[in-house]
C-alpha atoms as a PDB file:
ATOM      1  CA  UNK A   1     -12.207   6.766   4.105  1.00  0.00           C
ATOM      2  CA  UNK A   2     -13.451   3.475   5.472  1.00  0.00           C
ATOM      3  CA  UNK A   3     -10.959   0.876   7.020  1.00  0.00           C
ATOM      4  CA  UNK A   4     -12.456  -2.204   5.350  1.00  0.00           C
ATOM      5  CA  UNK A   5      -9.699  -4.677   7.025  1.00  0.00           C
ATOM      6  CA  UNK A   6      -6.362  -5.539   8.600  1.00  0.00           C
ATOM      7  CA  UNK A   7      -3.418  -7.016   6.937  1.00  0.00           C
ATOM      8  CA  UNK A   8      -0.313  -8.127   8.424  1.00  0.00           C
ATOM      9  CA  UNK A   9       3.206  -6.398   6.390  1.00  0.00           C
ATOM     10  CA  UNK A  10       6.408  -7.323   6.755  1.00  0.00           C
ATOM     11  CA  UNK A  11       8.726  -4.178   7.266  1.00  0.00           C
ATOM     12  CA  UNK A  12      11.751  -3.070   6.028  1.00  0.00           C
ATOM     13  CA  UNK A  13      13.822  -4.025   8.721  1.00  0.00           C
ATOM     14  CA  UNK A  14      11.698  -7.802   8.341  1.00  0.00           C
ATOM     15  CA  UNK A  15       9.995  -6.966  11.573  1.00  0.00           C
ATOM     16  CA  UNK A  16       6.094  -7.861  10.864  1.00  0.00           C
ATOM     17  CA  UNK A  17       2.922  -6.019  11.829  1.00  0.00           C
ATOM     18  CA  UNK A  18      -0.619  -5.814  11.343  1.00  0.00           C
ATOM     19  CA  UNK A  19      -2.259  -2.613  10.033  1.00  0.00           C
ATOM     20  CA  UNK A  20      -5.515  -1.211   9.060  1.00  0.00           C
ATOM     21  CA  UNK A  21      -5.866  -1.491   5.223  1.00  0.00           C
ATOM     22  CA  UNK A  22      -8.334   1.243   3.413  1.00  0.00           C
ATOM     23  CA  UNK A  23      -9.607   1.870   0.697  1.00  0.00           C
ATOM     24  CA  UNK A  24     -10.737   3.051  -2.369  1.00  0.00           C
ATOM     25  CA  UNK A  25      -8.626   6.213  -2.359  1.00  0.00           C
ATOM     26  CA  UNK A  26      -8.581   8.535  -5.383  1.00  0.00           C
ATOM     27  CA  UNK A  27      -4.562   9.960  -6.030  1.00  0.00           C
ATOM     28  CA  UNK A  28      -4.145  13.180  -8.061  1.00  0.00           C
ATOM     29  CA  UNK A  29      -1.391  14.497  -9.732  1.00  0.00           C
ATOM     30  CA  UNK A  30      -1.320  17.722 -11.954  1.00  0.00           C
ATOM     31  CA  UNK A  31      -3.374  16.251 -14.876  1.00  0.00           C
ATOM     32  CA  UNK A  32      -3.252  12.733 -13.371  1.00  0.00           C
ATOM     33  CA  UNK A  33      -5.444  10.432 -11.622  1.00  0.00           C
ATOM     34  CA  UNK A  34      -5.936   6.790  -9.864  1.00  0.00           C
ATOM     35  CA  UNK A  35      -7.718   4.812  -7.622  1.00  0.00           C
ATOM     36  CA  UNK A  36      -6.025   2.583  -5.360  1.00  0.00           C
ATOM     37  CA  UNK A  37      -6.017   1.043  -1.572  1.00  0.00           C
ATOM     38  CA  UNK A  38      -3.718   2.255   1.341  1.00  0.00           C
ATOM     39  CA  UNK A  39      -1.903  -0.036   4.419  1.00  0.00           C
ATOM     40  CA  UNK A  40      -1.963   2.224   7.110  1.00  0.00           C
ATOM     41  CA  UNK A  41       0.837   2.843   8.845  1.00  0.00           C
ATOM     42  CA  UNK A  42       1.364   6.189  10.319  1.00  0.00           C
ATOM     43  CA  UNK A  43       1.177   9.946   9.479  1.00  0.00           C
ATOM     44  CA  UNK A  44       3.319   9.565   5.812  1.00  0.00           C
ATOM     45  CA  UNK A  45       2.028   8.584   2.594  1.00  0.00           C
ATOM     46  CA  UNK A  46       4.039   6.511   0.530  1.00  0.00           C
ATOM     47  CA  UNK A  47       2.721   6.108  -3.373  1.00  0.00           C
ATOM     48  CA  UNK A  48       3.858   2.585  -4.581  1.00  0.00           C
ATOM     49  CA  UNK A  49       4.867   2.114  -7.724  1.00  0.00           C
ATOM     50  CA  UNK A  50       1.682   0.484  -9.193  1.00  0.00           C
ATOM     51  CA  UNK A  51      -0.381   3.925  -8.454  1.00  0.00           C
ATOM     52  CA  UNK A  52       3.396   5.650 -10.156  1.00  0.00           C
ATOM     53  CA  UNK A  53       2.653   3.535 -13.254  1.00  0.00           C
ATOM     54  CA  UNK A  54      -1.169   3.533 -13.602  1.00  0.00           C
ATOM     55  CA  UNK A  55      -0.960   7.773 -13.733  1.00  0.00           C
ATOM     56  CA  UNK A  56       2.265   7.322 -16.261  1.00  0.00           C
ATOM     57  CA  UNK A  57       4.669   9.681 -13.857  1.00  0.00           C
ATOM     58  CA  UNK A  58       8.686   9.664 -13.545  1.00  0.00           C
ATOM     59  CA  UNK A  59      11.122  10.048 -11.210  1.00  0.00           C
ATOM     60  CA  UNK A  60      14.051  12.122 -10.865  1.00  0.00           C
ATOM     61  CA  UNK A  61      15.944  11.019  -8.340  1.00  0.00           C
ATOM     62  CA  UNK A  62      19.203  13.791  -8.893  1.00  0.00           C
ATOM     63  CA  UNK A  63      16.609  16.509  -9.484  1.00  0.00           C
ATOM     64  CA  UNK A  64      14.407  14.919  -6.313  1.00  0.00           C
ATOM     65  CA  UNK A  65      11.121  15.886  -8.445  1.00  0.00           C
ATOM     66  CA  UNK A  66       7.764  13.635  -9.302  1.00  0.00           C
ATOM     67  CA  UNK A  67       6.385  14.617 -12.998  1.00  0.00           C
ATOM     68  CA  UNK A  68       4.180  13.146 -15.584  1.00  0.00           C
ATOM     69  CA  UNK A  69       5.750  11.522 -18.159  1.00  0.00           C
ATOM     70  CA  UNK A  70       7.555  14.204 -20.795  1.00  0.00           C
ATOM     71  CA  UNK A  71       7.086  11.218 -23.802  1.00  0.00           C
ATOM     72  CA  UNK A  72       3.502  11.784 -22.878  1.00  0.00           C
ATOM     73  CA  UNK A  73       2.690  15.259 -21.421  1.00  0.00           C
ATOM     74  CA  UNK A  74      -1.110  15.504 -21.762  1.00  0.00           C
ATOM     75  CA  UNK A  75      -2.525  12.448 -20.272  1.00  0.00           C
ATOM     76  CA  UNK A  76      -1.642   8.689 -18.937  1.00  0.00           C
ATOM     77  CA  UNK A  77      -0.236   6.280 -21.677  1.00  0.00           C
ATOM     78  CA  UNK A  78      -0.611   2.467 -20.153  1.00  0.00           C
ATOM     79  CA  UNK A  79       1.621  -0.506 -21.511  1.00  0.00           C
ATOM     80  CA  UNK A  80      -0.862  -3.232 -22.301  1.00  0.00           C
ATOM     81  CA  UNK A  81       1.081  -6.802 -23.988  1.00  0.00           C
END
């Protein structure tokens, strides 16, 4: 992975920073895949939700799991209007 720039992100707590931005990284996921860019900012990934919706995954936040999309088991469905 080559860092190809900086950006400067404004944090959670509104603090800002800059950080090394990299890219293109390939994200797999049982039968999924993407390709997306990565801020980095430490030692812990966090997948955004454009790289969620691009590989057509779900959330269960009471369950605390990550799986593809049961209306669409067996590969990526996109919305395109």
């Amino acid at each position: 992975m080559k860092d190809y720039e900086t950006r400067e992100v404004v944090l959670a707590d509104g603090k800002q920073q800059t950080c090394s931005y990299s890219g293109p990284l390939k994200i797999e996921f049982k039968n999924r895949q993407c390709f997306t860019g990565a801020l980095i900012l430490g030692d812990m990934p966090l997948l955004g939700s454009i790289p969620l919706e691009d590989m057509d995954l779900v959330i269960h936040p009471s369950r605390m799991i990550l799986e593809a999309n049961p209306a669409n088991p067996n590969m990526a469905v996109s919305i395109v209007k």
